[in-house]
C-alpha atoms as a PDB file:
ATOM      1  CA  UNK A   1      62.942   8.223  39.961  1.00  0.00           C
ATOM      2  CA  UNK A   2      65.628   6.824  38.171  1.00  0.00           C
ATOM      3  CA  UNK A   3      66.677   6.932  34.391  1.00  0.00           C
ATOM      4  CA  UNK A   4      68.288   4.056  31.956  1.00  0.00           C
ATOM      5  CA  UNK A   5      69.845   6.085  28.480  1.00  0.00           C
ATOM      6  CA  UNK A   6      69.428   3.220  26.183  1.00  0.00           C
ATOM      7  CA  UNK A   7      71.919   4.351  23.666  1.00  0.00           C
ATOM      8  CA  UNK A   8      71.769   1.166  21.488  1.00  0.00           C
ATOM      9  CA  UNK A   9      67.899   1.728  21.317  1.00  0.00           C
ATOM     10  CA  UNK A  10      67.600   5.369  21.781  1.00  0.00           C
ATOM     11  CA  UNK A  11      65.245   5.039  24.278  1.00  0.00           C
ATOM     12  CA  UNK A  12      65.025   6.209  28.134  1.00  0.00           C
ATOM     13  CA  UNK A  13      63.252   4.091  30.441  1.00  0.00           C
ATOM     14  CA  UNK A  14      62.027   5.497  33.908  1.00  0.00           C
ATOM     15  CA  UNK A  15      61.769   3.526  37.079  1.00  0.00           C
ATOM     16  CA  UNK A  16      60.237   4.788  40.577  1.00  0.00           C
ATOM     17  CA  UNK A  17      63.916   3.067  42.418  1.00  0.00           C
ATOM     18  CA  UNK A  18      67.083   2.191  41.344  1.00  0.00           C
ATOM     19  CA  UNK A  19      66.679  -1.848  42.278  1.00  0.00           C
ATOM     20  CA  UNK A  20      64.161  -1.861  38.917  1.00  0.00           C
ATOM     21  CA  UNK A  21      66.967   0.020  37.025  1.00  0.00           C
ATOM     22  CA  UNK A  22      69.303  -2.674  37.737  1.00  0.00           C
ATOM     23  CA  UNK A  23      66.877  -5.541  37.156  1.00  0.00           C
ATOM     24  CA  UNK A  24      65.615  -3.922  33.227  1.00  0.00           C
ATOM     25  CA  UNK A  25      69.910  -3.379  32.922  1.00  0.00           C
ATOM     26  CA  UNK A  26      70.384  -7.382  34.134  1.00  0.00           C
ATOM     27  CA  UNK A  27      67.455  -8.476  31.853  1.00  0.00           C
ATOM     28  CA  UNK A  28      68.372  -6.921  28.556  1.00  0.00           C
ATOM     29  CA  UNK A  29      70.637  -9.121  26.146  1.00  0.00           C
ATOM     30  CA  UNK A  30      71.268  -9.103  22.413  1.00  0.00           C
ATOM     31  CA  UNK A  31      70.587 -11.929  20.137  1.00  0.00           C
ATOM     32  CA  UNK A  32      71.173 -12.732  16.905  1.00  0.00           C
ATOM     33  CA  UNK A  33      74.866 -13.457  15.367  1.00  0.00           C
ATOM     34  CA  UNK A  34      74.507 -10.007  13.479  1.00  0.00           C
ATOM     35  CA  UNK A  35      73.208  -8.157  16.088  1.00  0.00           C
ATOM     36  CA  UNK A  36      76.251  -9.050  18.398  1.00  0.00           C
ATOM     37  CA  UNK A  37      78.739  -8.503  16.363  1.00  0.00           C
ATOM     38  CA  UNK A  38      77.242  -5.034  15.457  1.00  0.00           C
ATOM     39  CA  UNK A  39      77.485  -4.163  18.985  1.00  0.00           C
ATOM     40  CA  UNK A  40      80.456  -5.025  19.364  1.00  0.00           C
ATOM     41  CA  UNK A  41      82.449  -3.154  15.999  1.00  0.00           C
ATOM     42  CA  UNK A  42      80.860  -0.509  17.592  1.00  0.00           C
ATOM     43  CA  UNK A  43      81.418  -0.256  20.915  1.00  0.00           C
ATOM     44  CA  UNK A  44      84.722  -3.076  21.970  1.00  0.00           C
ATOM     45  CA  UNK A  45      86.015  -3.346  18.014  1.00  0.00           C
ATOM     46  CA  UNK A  46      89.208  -5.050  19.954  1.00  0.00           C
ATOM     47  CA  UNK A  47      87.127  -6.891  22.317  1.00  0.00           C
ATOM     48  CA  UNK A  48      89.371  -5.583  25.330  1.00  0.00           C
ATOM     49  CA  UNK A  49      86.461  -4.470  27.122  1.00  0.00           C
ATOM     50  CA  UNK A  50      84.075  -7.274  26.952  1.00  0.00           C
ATOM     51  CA  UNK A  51      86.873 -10.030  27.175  1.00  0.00           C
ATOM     52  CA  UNK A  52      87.796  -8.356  30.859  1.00  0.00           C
ATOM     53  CA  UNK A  53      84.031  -8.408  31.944  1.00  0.00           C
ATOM     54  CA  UNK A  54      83.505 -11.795  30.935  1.00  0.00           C
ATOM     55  CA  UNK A  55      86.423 -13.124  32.735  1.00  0.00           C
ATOM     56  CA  UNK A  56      85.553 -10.670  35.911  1.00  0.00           C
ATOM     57  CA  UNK A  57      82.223 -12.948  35.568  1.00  0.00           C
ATOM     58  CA  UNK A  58      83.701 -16.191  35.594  1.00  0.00           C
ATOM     59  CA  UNK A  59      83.455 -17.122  31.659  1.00  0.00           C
ATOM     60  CA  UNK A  60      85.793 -19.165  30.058  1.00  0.00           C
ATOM     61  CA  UNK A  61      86.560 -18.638  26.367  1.00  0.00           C
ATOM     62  CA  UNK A  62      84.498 -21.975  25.773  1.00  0.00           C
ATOM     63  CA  UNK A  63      81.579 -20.815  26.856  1.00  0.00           C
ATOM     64  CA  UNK A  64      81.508 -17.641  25.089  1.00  0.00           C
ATOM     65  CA  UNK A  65      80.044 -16.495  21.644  1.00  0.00           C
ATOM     66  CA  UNK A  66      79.135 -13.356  20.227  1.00  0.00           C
ATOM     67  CA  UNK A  67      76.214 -12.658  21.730  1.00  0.00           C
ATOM     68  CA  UNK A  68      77.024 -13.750  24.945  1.00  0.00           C
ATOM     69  CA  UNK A  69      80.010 -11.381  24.924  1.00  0.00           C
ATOM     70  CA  UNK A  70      77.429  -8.738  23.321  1.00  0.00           C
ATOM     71  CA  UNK A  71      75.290  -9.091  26.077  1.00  0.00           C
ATOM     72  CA  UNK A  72      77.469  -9.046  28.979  1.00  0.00           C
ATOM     73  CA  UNK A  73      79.252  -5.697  27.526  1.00  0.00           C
ATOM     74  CA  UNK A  74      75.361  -4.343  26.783  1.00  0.00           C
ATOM     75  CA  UNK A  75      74.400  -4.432  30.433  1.00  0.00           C
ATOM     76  CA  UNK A  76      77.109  -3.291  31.883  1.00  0.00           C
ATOM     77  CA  UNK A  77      77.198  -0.371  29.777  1.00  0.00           C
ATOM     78  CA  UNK A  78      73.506  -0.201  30.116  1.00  0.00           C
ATOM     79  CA  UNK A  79      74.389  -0.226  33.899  1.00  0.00           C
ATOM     80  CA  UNK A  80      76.683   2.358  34.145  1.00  0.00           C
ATOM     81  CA  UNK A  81      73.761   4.973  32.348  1.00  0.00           C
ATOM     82  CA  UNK A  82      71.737   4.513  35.687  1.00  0.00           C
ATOM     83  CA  UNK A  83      70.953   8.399  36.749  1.00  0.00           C
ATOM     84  CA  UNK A  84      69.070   9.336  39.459  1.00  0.00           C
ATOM     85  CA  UNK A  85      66.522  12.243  38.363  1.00  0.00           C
ATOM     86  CA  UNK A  86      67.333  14.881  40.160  1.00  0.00           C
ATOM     87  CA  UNK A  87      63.965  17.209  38.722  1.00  0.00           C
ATOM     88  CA  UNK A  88      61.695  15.288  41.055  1.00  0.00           C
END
């Protein structure tokens, strides 16, 4: 079993592999203008972090808004919670 920590949502989500835990990571985004740049005062307030992962994914600054930029820096750090449970 694997586990997602949701910190944005407080929530843990199970999963009987790790291929779903990457899939419910890839398919989580944030909309809304307010939302985004919520997310990101409170986790890249300099935008260093998400800047670097949208170029690493090919974005150009056209093509980016808020909660694109929001999004990409959501599931990767939704990504990186991915835990094996080690209890089963």
């Amino acid at each position: 079993m694997f586990i997602v920590d949701d910190q944005y949502t407080g929530e843990i989500h199970k999963f009987d592999n790790e291929d779903q835990a990457v899939e419910f990571c890839q398919e989580q985004d944030i909309i809304y203008y307010s939302r985004a740049i919520e997310y990101l005062s409170e986790n890249d307030a300099s935008l260093v972090d998400s800047l670097a992962l949208a170029h690493e994914y090919g974005f150009t600054l056209d093509k980016l808004d808020s909660e694109t930029l929001a999004t990409i820096l959501y599931q990767h750090n939704l990504l990186n919670t991915i835990e094996e449970d080690q209890t089963q």
